[in-house]
C-alpha atoms as a PDB file:
ATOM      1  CA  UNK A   1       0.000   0.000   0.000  1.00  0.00           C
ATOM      2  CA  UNK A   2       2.801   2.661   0.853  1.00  0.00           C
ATOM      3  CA  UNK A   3       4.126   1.598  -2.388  1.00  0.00           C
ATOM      4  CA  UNK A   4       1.543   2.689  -4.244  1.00  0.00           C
ATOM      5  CA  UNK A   5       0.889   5.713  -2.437  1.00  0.00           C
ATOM      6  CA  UNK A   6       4.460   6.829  -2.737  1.00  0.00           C
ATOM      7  CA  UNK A   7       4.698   6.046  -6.998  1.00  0.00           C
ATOM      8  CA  UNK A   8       0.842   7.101  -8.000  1.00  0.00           C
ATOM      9  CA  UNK A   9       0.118   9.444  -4.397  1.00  0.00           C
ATOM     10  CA  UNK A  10       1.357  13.009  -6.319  1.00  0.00           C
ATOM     11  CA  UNK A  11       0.091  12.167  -9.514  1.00  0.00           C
ATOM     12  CA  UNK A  12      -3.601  11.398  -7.937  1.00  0.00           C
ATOM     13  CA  UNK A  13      -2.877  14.217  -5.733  1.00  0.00           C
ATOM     14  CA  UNK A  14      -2.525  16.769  -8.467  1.00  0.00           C
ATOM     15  CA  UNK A  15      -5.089  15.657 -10.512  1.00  0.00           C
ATOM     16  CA  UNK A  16      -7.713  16.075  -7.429  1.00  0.00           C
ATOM     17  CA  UNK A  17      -6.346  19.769  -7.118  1.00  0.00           C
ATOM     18  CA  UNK A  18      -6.928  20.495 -10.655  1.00  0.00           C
ATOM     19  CA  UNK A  19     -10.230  19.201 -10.977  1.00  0.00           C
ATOM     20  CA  UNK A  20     -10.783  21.291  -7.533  1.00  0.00           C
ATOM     21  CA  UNK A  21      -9.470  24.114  -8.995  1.00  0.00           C
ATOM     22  CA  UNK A  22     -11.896  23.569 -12.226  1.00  0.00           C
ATOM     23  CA  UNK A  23     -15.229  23.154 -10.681  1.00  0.00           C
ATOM     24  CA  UNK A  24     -14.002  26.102  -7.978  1.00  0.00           C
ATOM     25  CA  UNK A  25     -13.161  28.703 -10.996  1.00  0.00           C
ATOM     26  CA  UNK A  26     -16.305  28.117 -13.037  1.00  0.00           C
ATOM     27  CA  UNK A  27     -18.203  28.391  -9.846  1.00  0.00           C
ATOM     28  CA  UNK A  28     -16.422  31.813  -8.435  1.00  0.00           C
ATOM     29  CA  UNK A  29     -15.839  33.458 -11.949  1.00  0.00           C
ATOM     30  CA  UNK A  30     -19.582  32.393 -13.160  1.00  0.00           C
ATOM     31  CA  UNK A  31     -18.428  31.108 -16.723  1.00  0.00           C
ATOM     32  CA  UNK A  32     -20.824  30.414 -18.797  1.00  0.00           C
ATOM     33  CA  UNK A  33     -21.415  26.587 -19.252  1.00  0.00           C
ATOM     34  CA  UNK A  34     -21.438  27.037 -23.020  1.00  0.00           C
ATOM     35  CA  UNK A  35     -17.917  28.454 -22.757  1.00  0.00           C
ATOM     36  CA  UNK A  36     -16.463  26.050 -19.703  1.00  0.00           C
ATOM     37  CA  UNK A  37     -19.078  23.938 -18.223  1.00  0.00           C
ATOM     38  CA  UNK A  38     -18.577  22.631 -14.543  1.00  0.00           C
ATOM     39  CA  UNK A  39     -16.346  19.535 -14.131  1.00  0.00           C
ATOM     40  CA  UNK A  40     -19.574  18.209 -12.187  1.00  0.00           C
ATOM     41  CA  UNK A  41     -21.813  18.811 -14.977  1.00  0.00           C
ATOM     42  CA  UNK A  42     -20.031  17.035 -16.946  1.00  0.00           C
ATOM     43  CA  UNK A  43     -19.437  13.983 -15.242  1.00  0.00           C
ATOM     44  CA  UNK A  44     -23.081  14.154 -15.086  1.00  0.00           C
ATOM     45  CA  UNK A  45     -23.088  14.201 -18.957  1.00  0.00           C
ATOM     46  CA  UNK A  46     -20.723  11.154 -18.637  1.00  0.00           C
ATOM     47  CA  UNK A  47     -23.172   9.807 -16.267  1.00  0.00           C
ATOM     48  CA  UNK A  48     -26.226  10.459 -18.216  1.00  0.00           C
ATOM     49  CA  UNK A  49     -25.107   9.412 -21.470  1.00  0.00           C
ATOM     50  CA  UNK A  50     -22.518   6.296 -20.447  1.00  0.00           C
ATOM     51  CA  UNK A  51     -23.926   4.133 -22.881  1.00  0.00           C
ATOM     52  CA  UNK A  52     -23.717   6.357 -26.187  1.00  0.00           C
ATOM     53  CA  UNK A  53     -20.317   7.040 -25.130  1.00  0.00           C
ATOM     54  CA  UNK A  54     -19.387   3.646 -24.529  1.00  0.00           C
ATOM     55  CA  UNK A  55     -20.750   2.480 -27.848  1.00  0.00           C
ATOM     56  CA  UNK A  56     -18.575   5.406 -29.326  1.00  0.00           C
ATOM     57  CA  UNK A  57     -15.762   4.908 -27.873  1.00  0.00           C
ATOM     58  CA  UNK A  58     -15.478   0.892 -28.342  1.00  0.00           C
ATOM     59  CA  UNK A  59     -15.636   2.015 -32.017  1.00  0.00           C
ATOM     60  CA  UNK A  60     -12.741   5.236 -31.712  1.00  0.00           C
ATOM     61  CA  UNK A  61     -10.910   2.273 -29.984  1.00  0.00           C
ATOM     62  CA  UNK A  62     -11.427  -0.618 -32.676  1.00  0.00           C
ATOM     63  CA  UNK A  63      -9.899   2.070 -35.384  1.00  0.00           C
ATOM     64  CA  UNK A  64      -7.059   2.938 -33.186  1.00  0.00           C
ATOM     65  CA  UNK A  65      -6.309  -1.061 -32.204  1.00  0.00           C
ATOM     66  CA  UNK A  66      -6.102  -1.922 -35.780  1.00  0.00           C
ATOM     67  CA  UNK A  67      -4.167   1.004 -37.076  1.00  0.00           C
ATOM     68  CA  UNK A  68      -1.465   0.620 -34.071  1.00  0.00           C
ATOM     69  CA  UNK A  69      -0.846  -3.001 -35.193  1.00  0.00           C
ATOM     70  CA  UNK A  70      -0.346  -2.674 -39.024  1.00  0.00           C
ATOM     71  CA  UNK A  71       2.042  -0.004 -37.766  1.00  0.00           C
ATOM     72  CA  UNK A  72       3.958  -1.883 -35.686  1.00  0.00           C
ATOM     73  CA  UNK A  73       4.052  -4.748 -38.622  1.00  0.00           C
ATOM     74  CA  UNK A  74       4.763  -1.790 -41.186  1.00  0.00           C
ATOM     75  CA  UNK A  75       7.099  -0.382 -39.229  1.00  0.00           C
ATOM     76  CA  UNK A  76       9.264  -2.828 -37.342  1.00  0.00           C
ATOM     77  CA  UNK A  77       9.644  -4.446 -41.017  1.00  0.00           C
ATOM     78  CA  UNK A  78      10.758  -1.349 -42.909  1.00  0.00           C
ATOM     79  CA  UNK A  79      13.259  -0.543 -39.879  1.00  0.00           C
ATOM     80  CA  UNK A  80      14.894  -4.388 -40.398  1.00  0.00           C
ATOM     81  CA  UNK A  81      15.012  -3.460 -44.196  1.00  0.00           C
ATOM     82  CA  UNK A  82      16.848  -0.354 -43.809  1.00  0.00           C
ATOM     83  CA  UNK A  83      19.217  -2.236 -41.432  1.00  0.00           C
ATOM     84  CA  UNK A  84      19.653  -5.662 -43.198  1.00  0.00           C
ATOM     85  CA  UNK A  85      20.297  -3.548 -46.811  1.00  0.00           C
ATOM     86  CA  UNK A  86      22.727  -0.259 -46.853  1.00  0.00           C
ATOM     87  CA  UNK A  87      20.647   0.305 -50.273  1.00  0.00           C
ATOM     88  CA  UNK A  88      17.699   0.573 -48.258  1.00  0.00           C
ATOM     89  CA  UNK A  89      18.819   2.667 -45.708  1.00  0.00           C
ATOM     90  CA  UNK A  90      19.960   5.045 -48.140  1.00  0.00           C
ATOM     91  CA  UNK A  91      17.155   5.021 -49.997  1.00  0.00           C
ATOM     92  CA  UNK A  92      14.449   4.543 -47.564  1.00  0.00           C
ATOM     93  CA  UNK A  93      15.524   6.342 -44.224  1.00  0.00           C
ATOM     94  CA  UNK A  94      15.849   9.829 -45.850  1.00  0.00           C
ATOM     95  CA  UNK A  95      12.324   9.077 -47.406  1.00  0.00           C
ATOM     96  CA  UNK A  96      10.768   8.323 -43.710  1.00  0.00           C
ATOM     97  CA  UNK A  97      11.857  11.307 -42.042  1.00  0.00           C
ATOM     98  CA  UNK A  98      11.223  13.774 -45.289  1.00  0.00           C
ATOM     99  CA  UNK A  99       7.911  12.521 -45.029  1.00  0.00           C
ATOM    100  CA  UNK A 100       7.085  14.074 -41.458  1.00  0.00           C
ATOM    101  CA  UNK A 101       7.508  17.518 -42.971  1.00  0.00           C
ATOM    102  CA  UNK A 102       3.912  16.615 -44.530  1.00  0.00           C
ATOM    103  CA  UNK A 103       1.421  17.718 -42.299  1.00  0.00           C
ATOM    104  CA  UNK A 104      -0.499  14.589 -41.608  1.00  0.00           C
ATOM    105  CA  UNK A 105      -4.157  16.768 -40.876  1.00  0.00           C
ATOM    106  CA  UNK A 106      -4.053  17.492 -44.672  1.00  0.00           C
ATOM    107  CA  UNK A 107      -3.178  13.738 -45.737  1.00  0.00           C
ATOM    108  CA  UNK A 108      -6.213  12.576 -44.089  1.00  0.00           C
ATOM    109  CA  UNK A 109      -8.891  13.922 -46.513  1.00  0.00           C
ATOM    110  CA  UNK A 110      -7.033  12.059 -48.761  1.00  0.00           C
ATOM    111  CA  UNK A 111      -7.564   8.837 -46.927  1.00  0.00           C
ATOM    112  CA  UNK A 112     -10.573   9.396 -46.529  1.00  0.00           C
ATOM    113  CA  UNK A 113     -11.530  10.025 -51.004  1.00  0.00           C
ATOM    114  CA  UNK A 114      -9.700   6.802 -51.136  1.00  0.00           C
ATOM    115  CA  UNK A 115     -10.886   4.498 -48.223  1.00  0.00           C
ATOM    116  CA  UNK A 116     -14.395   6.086 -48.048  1.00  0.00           C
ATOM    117  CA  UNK A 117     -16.037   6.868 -45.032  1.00  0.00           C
ATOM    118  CA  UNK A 118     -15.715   3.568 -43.487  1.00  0.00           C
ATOM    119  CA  UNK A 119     -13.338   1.716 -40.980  1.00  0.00           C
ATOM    120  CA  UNK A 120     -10.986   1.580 -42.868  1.00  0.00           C
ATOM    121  CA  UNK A 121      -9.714   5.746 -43.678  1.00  0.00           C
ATOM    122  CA  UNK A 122     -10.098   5.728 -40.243  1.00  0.00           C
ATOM    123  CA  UNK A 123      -7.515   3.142 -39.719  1.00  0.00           C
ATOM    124  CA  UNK A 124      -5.439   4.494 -42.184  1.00  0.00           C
ATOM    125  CA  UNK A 125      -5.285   7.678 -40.410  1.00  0.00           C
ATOM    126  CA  UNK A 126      -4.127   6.014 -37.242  1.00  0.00           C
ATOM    127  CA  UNK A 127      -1.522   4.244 -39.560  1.00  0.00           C
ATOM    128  CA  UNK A 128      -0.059   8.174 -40.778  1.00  0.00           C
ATOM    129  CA  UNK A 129       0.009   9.019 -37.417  1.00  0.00           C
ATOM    130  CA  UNK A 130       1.605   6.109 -35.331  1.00  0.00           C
ATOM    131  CA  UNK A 131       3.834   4.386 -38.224  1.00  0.00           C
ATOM    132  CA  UNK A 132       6.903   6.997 -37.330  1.00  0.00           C
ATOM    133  CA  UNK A 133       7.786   6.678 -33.927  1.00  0.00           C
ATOM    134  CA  UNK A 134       7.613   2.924 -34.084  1.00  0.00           C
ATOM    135  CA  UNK A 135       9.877   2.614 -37.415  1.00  0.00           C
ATOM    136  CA  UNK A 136      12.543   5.562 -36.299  1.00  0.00           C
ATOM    137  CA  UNK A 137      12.582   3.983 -32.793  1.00  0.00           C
ATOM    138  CA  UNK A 138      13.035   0.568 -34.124  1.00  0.00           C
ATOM    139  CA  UNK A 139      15.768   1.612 -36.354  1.00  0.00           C
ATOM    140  CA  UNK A 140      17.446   3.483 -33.485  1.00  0.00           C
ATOM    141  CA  UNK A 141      17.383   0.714 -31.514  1.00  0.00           C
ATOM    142  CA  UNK A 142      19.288  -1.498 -34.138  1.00  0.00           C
ATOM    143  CA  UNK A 143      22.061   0.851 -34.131  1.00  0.00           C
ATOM    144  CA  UNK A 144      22.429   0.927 -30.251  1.00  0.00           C
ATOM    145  CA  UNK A 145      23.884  -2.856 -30.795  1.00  0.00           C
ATOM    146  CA  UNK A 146      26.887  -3.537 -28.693  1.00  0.00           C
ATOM    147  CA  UNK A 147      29.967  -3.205 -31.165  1.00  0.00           C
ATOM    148  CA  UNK A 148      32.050  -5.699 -29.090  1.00  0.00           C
ATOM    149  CA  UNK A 149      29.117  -8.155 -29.084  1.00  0.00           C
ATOM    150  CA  UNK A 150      29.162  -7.972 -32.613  1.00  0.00           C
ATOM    151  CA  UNK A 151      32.357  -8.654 -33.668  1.00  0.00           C
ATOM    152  CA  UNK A 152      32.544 -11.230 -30.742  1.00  0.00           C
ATOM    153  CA  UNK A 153      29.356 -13.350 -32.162  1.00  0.00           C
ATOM    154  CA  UNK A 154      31.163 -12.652 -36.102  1.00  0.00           C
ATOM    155  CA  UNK A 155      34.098 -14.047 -34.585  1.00  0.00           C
ATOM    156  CA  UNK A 156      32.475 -17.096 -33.058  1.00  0.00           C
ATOM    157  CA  UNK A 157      31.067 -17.697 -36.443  1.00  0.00           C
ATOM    158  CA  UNK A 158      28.011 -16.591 -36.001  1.00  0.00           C
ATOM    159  CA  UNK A 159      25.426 -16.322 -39.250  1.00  0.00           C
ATOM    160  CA  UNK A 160      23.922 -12.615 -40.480  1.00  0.00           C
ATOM    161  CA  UNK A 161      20.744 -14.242 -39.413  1.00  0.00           C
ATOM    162  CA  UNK A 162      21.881 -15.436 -36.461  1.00  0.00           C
ATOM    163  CA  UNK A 163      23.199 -11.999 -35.476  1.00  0.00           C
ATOM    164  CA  UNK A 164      19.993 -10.166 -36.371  1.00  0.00           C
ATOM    165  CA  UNK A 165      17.709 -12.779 -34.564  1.00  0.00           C
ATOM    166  CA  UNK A 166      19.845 -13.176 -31.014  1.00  0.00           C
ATOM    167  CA  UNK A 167      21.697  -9.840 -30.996  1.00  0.00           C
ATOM    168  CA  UNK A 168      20.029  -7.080 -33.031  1.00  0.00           C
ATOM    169  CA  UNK A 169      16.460  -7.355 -32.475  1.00  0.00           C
ATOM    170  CA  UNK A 170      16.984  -7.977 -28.187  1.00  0.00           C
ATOM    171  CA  UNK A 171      19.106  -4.691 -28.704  1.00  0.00           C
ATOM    172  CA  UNK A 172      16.013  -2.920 -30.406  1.00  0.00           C
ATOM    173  CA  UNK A 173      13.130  -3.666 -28.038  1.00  0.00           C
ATOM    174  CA  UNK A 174      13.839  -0.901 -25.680  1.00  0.00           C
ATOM    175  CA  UNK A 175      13.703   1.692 -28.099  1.00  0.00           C
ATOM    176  CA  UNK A 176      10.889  -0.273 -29.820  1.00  0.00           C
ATOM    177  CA  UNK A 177       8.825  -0.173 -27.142  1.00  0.00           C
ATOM    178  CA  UNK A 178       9.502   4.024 -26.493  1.00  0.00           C
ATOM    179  CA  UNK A 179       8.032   4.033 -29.925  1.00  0.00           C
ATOM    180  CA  UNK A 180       5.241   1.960 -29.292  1.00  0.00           C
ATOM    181  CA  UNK A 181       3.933   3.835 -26.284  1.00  0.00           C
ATOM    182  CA  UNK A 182       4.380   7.396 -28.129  1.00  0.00           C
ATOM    183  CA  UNK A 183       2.176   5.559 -30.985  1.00  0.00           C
ATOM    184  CA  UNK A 184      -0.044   4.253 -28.393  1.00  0.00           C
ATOM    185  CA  UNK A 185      -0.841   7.499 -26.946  1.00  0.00           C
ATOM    186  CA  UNK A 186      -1.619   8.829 -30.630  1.00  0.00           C
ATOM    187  CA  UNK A 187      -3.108   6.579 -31.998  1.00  0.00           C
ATOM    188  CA  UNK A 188      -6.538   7.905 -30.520  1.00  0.00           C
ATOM    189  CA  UNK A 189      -5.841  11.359 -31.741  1.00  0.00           C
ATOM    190  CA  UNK A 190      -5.452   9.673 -35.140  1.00  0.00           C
ATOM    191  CA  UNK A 191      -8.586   7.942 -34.631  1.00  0.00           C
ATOM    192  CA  UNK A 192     -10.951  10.756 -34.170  1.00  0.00           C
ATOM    193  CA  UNK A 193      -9.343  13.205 -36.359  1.00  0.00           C
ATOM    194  CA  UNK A 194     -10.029  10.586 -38.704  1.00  0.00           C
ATOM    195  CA  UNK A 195     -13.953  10.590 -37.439  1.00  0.00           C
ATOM    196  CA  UNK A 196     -14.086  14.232 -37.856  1.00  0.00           C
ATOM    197  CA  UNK A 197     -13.806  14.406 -41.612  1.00  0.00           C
ATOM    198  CA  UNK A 198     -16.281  12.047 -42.012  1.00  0.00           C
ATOM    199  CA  UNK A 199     -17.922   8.986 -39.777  1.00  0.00           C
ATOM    200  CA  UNK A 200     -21.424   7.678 -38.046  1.00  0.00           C
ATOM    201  CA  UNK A 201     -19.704   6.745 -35.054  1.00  0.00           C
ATOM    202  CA  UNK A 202     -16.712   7.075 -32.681  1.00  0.00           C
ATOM    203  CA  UNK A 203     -15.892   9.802 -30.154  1.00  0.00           C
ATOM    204  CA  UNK A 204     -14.838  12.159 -32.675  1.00  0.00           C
ATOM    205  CA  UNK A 205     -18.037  11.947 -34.568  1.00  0.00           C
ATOM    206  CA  UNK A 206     -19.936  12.266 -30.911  1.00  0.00           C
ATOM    207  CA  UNK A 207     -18.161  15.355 -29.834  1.00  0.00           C
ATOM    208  CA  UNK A 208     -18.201  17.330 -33.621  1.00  0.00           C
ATOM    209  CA  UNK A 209     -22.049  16.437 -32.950  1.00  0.00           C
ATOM    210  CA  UNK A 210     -22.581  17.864 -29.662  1.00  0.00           C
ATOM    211  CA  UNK A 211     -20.114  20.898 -30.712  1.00  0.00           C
ATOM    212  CA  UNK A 212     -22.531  21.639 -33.699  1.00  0.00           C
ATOM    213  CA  UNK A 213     -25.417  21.836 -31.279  1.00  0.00           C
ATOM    214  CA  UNK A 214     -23.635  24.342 -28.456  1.00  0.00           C
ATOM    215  CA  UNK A 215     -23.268  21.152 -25.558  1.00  0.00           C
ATOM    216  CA  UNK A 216     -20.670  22.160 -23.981  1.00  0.00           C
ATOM    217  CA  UNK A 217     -20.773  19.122 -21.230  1.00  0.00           C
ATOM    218  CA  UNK A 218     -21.076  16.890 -24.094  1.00  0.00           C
ATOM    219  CA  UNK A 219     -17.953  18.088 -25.904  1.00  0.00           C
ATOM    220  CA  UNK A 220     -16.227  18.211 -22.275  1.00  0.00           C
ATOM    221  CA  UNK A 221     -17.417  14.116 -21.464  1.00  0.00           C
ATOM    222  CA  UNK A 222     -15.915  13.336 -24.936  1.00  0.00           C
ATOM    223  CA  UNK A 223     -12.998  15.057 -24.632  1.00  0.00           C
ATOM    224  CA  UNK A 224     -12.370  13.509 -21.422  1.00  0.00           C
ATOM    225  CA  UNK A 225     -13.286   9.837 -22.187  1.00  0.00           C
ATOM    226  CA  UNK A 226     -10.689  10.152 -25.113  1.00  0.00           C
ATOM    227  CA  UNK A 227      -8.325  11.287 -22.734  1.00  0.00           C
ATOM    228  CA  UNK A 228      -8.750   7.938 -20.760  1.00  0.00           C
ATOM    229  CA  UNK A 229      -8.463   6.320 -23.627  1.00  0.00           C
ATOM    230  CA  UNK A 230      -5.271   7.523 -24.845  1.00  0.00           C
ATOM    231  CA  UNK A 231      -4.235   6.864 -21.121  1.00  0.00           C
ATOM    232  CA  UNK A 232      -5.180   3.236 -21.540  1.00  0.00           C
ATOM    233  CA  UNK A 233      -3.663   2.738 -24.521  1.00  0.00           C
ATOM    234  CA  UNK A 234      -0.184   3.935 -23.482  1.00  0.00           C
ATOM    235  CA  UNK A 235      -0.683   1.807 -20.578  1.00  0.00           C
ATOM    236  CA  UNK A 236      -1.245  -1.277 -22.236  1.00  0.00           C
ATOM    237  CA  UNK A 237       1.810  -1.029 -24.397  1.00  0.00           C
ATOM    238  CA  UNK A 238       3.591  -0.754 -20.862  1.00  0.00           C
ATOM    239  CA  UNK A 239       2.176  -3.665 -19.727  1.00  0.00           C
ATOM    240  CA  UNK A 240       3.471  -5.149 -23.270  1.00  0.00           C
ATOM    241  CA  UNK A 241       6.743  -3.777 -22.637  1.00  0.00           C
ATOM    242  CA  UNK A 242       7.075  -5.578 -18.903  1.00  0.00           C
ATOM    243  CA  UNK A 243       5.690  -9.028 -20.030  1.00  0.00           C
ATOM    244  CA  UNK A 244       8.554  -8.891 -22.753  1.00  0.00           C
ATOM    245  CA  UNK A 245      11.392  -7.601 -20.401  1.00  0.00           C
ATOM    246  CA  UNK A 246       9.831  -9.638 -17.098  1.00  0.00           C
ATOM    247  CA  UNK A 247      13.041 -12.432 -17.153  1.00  0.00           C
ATOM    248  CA  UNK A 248      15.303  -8.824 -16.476  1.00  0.00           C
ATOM    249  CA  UNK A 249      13.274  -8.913 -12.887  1.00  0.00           C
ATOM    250  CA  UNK A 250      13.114 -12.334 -12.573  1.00  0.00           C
ATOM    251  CA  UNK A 251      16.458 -13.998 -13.918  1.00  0.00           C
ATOM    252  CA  UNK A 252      15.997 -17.929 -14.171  1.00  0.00           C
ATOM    253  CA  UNK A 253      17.410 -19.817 -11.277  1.00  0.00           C
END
């Protein structure tokens, strides 16, 4: 128990003084709800209206699910191309960062003429936004391979493949795993930009719709319930990240 008081303690603590702080201002300074509602009306809106937003937000996180794995398989296989081929990293690596300098926002109409308004421009969206950090970590983390290890294992006889399976990709999965949690955590931001350009469902859909009618509580309960979902997210890939490095805590006997 003092554990967890003593790692999560100030982080609960300061989120309880700025939700204080919220409900305290709009109270004292009389802001109009339509403006910044009360944090209590709106977790009466998130009360009220749990179901919609459930069914919305199971859907915001299908799209972002889907999109964060074909951008891990995208990505963690481009970043062993550009390492396995010194063609390909010439060619390729260039080509990955030059295309960040696009701003993804106006690629996603673009998804969206060719994808349609279902599931899938959506996805695709998540896929523009999350594909980066995973490959440029990945490929970061192939570099950080031991140079003495190397040579050693080359030494020893060891195959290319043999090098890449045991050595390189164990030296990657730190910085893989950075990547995946920054992807993670925007991979719901892809998701319901994605729904704002055009969609019947998910969160972003739900909150353009209550923004188009003036409910401010309503654009509030969405906004927050994204924000737990981009939480959730992050923390699941850091639950991926200890199952994978759990034998560095618990060394076999």
């Amino acid at each position: 128990m003092k554990a967890l008081l003593y790692k999560y303690g100030p982080a609960a603590g300061f989120f309880v003084l700025l939700a204080a702080l919220w409900e305290t201002a709009t109270r004292t300074l009389q802001v109009p709800h339509y403006l910044v509602p009360r944090l209590s009306s709106v977790l009466v809106s998130i009360w009220e209206t749990r179901a919609l937003l459930l069914r919305h937000s199971l859907y915001t996180l299908q799209e972002a699910l889907i999109g964060l794995v074909f951008s891990v398989i995208f990505g963690v296989l481009l970043a062993a191309l550009i390492e396995s081929f010194g063609l390909a990293r010439r060619m390729l690596y260039p080509l990955l960062i030059a295309s960040q300098t696009i701003p993804i926002v106006a690629l996603s109409p673009i998804m969206v003429m060719w994808f349609g308004y279902e599931i899938w421009s959506k996805v695709a969206i998540v896929i523009l936004f999350t594909f980066f950090p995973i490959a440029v970590g990945t490929v970061d983390g192939f570099r950080r391979t031991d140079e003495g290890t190397l040579e050693l294992m080359k030494t020893m006889g060891a195959s290319s493949r043999q090098i890449f399976r045991k050595l390189k990709i164990p030296s990657a999965l730190p910085s893989f795993f950075t990547g995946l949690k920054v992807a993670a955590t925007f991979s719901i931001g892809g998701a319901t930009i994605g729904e704002w350009l055009g969609a019947d469902s998910g969160l972003g859909t739900y909150t353009k719709r209550a923004s188009s009618m003036l409910r401010a509580e309503a654009v509030f309960a969405g906004v927050l319930v994204l924000s737990l979902l981009g939480i959730m997210m992050f923390l699941l890939a850091k639950w991926l990240e200890s199952r994978v490095f759990s034998w560095r805590r618990n060394p076999p006997e």
